[in-house]
N, C-alpha and C. Protein backbone atom coordinates (compact mmCIF):
# COMPACT_ATOMS: atom_id res chain seq x y z
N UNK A 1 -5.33 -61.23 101.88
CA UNK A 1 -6.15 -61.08 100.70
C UNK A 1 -6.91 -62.38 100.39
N UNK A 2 -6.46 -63.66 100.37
CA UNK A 2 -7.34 -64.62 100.52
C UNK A 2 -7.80 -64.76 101.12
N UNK A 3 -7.64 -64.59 102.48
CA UNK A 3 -8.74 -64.76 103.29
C UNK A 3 -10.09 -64.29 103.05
N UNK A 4 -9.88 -63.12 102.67
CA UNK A 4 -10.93 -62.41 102.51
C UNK A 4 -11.86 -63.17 100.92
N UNK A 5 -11.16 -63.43 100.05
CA UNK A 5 -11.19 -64.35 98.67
C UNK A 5 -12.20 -65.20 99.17
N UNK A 6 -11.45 -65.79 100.14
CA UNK A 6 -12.18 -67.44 100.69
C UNK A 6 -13.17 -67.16 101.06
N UNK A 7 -13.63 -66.09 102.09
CA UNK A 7 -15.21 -66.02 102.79
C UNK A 7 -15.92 -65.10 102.04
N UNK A 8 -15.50 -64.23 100.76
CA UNK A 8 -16.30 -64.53 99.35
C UNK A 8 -17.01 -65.95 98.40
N UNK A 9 -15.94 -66.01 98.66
CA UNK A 9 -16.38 -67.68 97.70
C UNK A 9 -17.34 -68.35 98.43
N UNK A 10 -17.56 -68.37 99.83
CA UNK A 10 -17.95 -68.82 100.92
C UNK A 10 -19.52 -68.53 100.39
N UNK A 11 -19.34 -67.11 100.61
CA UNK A 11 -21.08 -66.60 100.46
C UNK A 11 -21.95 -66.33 99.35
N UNK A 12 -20.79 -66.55 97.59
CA UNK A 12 -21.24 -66.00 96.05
C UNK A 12 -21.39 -67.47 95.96
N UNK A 13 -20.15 -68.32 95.86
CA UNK A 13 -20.18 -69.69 95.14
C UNK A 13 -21.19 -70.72 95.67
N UNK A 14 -21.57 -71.42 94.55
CA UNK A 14 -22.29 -72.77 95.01
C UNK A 14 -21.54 -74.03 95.92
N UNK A 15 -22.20 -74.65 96.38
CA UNK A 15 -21.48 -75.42 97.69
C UNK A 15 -22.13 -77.05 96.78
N UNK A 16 -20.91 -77.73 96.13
CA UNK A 16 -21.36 -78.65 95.57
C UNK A 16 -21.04 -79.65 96.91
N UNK A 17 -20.79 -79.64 97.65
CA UNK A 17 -20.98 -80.30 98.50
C UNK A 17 -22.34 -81.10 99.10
N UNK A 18 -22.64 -80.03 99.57
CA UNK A 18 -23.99 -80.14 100.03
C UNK A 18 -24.88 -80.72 98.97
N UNK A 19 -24.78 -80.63 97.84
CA UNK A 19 -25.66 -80.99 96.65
C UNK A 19 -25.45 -82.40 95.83
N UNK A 20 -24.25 -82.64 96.68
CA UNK A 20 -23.48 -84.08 96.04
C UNK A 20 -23.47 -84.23 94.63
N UNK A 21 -22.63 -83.28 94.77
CA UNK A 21 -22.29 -83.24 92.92
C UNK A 21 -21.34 -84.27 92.31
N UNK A 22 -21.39 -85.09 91.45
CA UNK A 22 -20.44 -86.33 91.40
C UNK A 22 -19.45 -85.48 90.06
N UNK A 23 -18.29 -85.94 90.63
CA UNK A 23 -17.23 -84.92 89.92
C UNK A 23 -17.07 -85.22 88.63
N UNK A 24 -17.54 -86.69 88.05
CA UNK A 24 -17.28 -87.02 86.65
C UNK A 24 -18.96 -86.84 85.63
N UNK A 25 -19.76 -85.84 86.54
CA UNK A 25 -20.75 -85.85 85.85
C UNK A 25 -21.20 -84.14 85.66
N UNK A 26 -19.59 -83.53 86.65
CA UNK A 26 -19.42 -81.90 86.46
C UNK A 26 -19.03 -81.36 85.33
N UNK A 27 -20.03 -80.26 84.58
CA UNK A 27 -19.71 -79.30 83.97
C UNK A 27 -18.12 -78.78 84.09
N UNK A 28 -17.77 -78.32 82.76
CA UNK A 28 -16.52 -77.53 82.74
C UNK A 28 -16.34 -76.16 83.83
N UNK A 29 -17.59 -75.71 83.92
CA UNK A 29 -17.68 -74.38 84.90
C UNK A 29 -17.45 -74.80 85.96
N UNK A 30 -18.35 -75.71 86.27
CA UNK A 30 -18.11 -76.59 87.73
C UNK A 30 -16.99 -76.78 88.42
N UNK A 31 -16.10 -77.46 87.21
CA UNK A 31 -14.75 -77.88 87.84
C UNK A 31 -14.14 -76.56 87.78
N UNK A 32 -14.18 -75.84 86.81
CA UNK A 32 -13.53 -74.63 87.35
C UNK A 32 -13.68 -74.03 88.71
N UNK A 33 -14.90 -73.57 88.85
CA UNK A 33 -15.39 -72.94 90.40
C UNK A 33 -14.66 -74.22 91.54
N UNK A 34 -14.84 -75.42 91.41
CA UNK A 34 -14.18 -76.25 92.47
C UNK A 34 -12.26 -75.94 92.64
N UNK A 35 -11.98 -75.77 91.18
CA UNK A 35 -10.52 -75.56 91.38
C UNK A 35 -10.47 -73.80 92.03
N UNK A 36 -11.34 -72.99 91.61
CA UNK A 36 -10.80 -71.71 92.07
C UNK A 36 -11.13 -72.19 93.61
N UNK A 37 -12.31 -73.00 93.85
CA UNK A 37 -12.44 -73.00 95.62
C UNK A 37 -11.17 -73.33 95.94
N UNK A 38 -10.49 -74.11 95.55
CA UNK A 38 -9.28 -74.97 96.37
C UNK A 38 -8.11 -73.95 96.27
N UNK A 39 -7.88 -73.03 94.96
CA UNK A 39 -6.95 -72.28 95.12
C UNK A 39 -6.77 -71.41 95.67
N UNK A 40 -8.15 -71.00 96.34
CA UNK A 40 -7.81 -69.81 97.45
C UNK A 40 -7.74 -70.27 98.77
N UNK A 41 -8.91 -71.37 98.83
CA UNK A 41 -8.74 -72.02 100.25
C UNK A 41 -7.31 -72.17 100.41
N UNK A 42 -6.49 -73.14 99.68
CA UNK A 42 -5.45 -73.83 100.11
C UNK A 42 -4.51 -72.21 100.43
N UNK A 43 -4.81 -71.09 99.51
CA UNK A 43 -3.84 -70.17 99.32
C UNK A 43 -4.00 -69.31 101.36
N UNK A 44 -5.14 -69.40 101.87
CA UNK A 44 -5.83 -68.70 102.74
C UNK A 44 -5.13 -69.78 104.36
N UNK A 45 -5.29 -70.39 104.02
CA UNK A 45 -4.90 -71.25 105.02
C UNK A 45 -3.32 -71.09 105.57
N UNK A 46 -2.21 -70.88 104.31
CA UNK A 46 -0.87 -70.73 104.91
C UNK A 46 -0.69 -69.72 105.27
């Protein structure tokens, strides 16, 4: 089920990466969407 989560997030969510988003100058939404990225990634991976 995450997996599938993850290569959602993959193709809906924004990629602050690429955009070099500096984390102390992120929106509350922001950090949210970064924590849901990590909680499925990390969840998808084991």
């Amino acid at each position: 089920m995450f997996k599938l989560l993850a290569k959602l997030n993959k193709w809906l969510l924004p990629n602050y990466t690429k955009e070099q988003l500096d984390l102390t100058k992120a929106t509350k939404l922001q950090k949210a969407i970064i924590a849901w990225k990590y909680y499925v990634t990390s969840r998808a991976i084991d």
